[in-house]
C-alpha atoms as a PDB file:
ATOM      1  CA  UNK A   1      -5.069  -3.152  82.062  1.00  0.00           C
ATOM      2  CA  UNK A   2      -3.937   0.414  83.045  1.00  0.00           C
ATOM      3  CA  UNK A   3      -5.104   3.429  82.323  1.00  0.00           C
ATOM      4  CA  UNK A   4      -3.470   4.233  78.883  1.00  0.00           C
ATOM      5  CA  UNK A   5      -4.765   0.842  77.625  1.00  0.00           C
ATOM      6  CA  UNK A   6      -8.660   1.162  78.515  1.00  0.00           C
ATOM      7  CA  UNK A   7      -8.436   4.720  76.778  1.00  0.00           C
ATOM      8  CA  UNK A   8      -7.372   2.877  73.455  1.00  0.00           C
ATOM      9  CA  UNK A   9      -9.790   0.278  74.092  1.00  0.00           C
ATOM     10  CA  UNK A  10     -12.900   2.467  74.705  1.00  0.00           C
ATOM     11  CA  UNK A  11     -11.528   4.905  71.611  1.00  0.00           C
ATOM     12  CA  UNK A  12     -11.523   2.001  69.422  1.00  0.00           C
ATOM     13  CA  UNK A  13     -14.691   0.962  70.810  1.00  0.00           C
ATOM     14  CA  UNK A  14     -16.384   4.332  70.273  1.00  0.00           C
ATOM     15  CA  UNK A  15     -15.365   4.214  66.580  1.00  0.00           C
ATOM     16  CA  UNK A  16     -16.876   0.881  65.461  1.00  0.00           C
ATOM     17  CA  UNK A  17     -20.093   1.985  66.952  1.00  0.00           C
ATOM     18  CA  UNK A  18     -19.722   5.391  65.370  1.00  0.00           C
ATOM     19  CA  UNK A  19     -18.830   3.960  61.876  1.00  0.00           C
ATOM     20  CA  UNK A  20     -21.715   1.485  62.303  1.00  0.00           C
ATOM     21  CA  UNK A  21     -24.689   3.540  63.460  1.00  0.00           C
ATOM     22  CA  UNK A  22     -23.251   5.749  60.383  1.00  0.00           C
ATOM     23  CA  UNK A  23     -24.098   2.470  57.677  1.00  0.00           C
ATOM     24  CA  UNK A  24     -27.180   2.590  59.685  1.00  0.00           C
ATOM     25  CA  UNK A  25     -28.140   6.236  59.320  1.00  0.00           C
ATOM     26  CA  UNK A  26     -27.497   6.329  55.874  1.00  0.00           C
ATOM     27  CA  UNK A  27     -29.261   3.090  55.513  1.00  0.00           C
ATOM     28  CA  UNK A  28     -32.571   3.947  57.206  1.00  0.00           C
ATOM     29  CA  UNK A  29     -32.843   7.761  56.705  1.00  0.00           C
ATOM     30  CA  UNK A  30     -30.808   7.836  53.306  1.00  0.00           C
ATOM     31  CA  UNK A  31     -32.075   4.801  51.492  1.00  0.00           C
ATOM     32  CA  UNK A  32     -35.697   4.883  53.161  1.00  0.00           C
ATOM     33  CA  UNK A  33     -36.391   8.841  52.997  1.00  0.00           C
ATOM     34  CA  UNK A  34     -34.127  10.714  51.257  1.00  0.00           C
ATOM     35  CA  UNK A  35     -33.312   8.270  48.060  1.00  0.00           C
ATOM     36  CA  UNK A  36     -36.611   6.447  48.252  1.00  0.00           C
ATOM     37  CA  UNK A  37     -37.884   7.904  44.695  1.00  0.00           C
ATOM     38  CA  UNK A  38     -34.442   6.987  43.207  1.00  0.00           C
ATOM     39  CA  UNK A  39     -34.667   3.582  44.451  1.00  0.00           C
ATOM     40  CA  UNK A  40     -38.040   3.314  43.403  1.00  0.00           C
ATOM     41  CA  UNK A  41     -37.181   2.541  39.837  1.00  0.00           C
ATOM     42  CA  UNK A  42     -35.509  -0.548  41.132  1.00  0.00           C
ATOM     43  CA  UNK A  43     -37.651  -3.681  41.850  1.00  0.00           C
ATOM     44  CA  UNK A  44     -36.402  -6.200  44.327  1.00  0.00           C
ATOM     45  CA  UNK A  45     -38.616  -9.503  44.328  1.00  0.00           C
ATOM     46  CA  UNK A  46     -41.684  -7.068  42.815  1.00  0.00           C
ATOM     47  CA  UNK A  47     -41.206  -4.118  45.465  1.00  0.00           C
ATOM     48  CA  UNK A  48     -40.006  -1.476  44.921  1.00  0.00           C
ATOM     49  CA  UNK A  49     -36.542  -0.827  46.626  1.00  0.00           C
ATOM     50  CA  UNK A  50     -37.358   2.681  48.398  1.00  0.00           C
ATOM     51  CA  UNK A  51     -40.035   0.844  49.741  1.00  0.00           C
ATOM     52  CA  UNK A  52     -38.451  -1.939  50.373  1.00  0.00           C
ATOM     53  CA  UNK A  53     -35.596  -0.359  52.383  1.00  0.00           C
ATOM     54  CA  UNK A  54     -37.828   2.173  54.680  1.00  0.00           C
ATOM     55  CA  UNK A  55     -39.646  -1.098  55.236  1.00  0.00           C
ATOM     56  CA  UNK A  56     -37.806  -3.850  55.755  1.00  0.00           C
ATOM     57  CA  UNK A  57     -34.028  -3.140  54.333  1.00  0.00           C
ATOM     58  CA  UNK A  58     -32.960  -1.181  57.566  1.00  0.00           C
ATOM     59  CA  UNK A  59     -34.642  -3.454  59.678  1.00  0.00           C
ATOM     60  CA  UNK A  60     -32.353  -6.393  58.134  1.00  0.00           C
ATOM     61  CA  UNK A  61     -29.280  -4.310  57.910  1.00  0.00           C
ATOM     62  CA  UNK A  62     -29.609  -3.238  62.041  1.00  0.00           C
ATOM     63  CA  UNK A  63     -29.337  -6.733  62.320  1.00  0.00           C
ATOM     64  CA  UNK A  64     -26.469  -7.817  60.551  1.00  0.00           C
ATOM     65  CA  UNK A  65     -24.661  -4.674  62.217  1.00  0.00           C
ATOM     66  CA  UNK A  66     -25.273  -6.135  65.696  1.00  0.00           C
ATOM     67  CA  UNK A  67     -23.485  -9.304  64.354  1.00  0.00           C
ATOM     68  CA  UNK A  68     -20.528  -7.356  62.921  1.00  0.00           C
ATOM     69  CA  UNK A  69     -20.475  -5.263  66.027  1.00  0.00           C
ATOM     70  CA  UNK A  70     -19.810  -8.364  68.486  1.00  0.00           C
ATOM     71  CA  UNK A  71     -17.381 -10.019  65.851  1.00  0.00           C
ATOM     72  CA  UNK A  72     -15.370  -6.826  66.315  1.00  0.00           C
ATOM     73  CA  UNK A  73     -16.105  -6.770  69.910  1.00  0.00           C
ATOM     74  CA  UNK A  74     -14.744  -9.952  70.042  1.00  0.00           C
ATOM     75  CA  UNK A  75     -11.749  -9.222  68.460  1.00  0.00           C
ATOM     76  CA  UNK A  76     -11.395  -6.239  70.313  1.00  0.00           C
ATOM     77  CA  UNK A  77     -11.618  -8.272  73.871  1.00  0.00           C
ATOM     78  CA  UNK A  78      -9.065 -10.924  72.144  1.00  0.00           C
ATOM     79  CA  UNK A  79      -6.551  -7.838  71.956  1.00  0.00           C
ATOM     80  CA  UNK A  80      -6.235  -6.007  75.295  1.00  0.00           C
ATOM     81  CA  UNK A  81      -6.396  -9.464  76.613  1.00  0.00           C
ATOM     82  CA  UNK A  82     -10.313  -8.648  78.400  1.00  0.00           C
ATOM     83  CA  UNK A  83     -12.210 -11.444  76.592  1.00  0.00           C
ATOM     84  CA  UNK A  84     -13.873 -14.128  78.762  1.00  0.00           C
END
């Protein structure tokens, strides 16, 4: 891979962890801080749903990121032809 290529590959890299560590942001500090009393009025399974996210929602929703983010990894590999 030359030079040109691993800039592309590291830019596109950069973005998917900058557009996911956004959903997260706005997941933990947005949903479990800033939106918490507007959630509140929402009961999921007899919690509330501000207190639901800043408890467990953000937790779950790191997760499923780190799952999306090797998907796209993957996929990423699979097209500059650096997969293993």
């Amino acid at each position: 891979m030359d030079a040109s290529q691993r800039k592309k590959y590291w830019r596109e890299n950069l973005k998917y962890l900058a557009i996911l560590l956004t959903i997260w942001f706005v997941v933990s500090y947005g949903f479990g801080i800033l939106l918490v009393d507007e959630l509140n009025a929402i009961r999921l399974g007899g919690f509330k749903l501000g207190f639901w996210f800043a408890q467990q929602g953000s937790i779950y929703v790191f997760v499923v990121l780190i799952f999306v983010y090797v998907q796209l990894m993957n996929k990423l590999d699979k097209k500059y032809d650096v997969n293993e």
